[in-house]
Protein backbone atom coordinates (compact mmCIF):
# COMPACT_ATOMS: atom_id res chain seq x y z
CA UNK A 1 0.00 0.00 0.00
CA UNK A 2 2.87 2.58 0.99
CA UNK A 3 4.56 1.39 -3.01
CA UNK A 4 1.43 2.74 -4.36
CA UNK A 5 1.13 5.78 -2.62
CA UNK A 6 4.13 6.23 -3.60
CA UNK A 7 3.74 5.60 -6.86
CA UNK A 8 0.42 7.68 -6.80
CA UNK A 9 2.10 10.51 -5.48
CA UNK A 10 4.69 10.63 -8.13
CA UNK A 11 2.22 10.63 -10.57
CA UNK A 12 2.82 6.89 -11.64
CA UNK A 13 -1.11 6.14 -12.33
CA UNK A 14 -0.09 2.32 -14.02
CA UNK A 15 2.53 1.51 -11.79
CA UNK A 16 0.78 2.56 -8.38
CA UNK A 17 -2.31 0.14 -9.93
CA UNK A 18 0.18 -2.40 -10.03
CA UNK A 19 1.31 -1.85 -6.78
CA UNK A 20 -2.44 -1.97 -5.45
CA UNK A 21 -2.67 -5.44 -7.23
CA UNK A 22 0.32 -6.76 -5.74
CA UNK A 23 -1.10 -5.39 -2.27
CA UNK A 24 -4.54 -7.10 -3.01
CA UNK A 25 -2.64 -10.45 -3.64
CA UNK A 26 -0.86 -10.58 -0.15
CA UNK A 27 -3.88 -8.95 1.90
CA UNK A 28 -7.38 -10.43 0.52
CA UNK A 29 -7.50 -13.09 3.33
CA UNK A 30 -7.52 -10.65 5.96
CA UNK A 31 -11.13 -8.20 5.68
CA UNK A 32 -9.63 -4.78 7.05
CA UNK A 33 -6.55 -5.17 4.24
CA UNK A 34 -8.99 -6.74 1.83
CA UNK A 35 -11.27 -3.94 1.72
CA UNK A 36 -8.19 -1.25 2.45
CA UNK A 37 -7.52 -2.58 -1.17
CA UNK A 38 -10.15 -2.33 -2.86
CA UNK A 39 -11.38 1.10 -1.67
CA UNK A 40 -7.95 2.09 -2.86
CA UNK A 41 -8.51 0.66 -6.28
CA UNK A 42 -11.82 2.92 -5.80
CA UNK A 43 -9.48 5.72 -5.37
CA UNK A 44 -7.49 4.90 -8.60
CA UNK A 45 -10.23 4.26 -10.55
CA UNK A 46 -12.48 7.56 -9.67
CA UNK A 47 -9.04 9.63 -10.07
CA UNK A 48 -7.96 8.32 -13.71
CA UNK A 49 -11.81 8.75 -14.64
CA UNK A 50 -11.48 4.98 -15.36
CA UNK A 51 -16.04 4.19 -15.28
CA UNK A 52 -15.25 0.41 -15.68
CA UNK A 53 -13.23 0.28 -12.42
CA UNK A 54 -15.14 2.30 -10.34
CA UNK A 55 -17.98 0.68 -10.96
CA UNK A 56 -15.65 -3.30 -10.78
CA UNK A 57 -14.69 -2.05 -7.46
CA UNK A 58 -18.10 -1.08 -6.36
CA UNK A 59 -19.11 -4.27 -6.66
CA UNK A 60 -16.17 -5.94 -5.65
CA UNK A 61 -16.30 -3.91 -2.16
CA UNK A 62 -19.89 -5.18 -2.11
CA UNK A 63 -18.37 -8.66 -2.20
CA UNK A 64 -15.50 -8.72 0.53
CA UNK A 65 -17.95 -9.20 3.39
CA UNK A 66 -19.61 -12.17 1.73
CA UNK A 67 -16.48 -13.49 0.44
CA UNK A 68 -15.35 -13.47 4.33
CA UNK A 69 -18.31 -14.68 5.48
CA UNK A 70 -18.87 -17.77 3.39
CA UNK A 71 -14.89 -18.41 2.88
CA UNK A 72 -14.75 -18.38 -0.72
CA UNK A 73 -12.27 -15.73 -2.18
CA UNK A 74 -10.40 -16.50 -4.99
CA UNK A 75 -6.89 -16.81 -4.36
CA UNK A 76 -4.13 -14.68 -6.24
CA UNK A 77 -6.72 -13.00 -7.43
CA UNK A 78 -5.67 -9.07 -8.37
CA UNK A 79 -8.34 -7.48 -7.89
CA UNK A 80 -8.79 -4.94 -10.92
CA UNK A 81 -12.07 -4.87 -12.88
CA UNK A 82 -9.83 -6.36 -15.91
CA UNK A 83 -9.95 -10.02 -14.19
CA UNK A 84 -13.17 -11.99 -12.96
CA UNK A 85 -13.75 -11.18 -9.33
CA UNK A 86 -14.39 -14.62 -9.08
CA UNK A 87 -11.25 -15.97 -10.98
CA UNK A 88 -8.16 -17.91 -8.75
CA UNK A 89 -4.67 -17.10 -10.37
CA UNK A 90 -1.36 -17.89 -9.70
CA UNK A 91 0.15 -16.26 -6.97
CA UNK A 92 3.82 -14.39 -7.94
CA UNK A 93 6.48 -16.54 -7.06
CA UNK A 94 8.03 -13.43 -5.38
CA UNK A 95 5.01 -13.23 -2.99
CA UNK A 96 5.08 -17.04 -2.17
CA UNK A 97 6.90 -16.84 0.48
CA UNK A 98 5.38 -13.73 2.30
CA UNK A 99 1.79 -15.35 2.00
CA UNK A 100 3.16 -18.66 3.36
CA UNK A 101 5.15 -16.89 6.29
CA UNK A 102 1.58 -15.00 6.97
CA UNK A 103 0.11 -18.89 7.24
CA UNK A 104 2.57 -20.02 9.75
C-alpha cells in the first residue's frame, strides 16, 4: 500500500495500480486489508476517470464481506475490474513466500 502511494504521489497512475494489485494479492484473506484494497482501487479508478473500475470495485467492495463470510475468495486474485472477481490465479512466485510466512 505505501509502493502505491508512492507511486500515486509521483504521478505513476499504471505503476501505483500495479502496486495496489500486488497489495490485493498478499492482503485479501484478511477483511480490514482486503477492503483497504479495494477502496484504494476505488481511489485509482475515480481519479484516472477509469467508469469500468469504479464501478468493478463497487461491486467488488460489495463482495468482501460475503467473500469473508462464506470463505470463498479467490486466491491470487488481483483485484482490478480487468480479471473476474471470481477468478483464482497464480500467486507471484516473489510473494510465495510472504503469503506462506503469513500462514505459519
Amino acid at each position: 500500500m505505501a509502493e502505491a502511494a508512492r507511486y500515486r504521489a509521483a504521478g505513476d497512475a499504471r505503476r501505483a495500480f500495479a502496486a495496489l494489485e500486488r497489495a490485493h494479492v498478499l492482503g485479501q484473506l484478511d477483511f480490514v486489508p482486503h477492503l483497504r484494497v479495494h477502496w484504494q482501487m476505488l481511489r485509482a479508478g475515480w481519479a484516472a476517470g477509469d467508469r469500468r473500475e469504479v464501478m468493478g470495485q463497487l461491486m467488488r467492495i460489495a463482495l468482501v464481506p460475503v467473500g469473508h463470510l462464506v470463505g470463498r475468495l479467490p486466491v491470487g486474485n488481483t483485484g482490478g475490474a480487468n480479471v473476474s472477481a471470481f477468478k483464482p490465479m497464480a500467486i507471484p512466485p516473489d510473494l510465495e513466500p510472504l503469503i506462506a510466512d503469513r500462514d505459519r
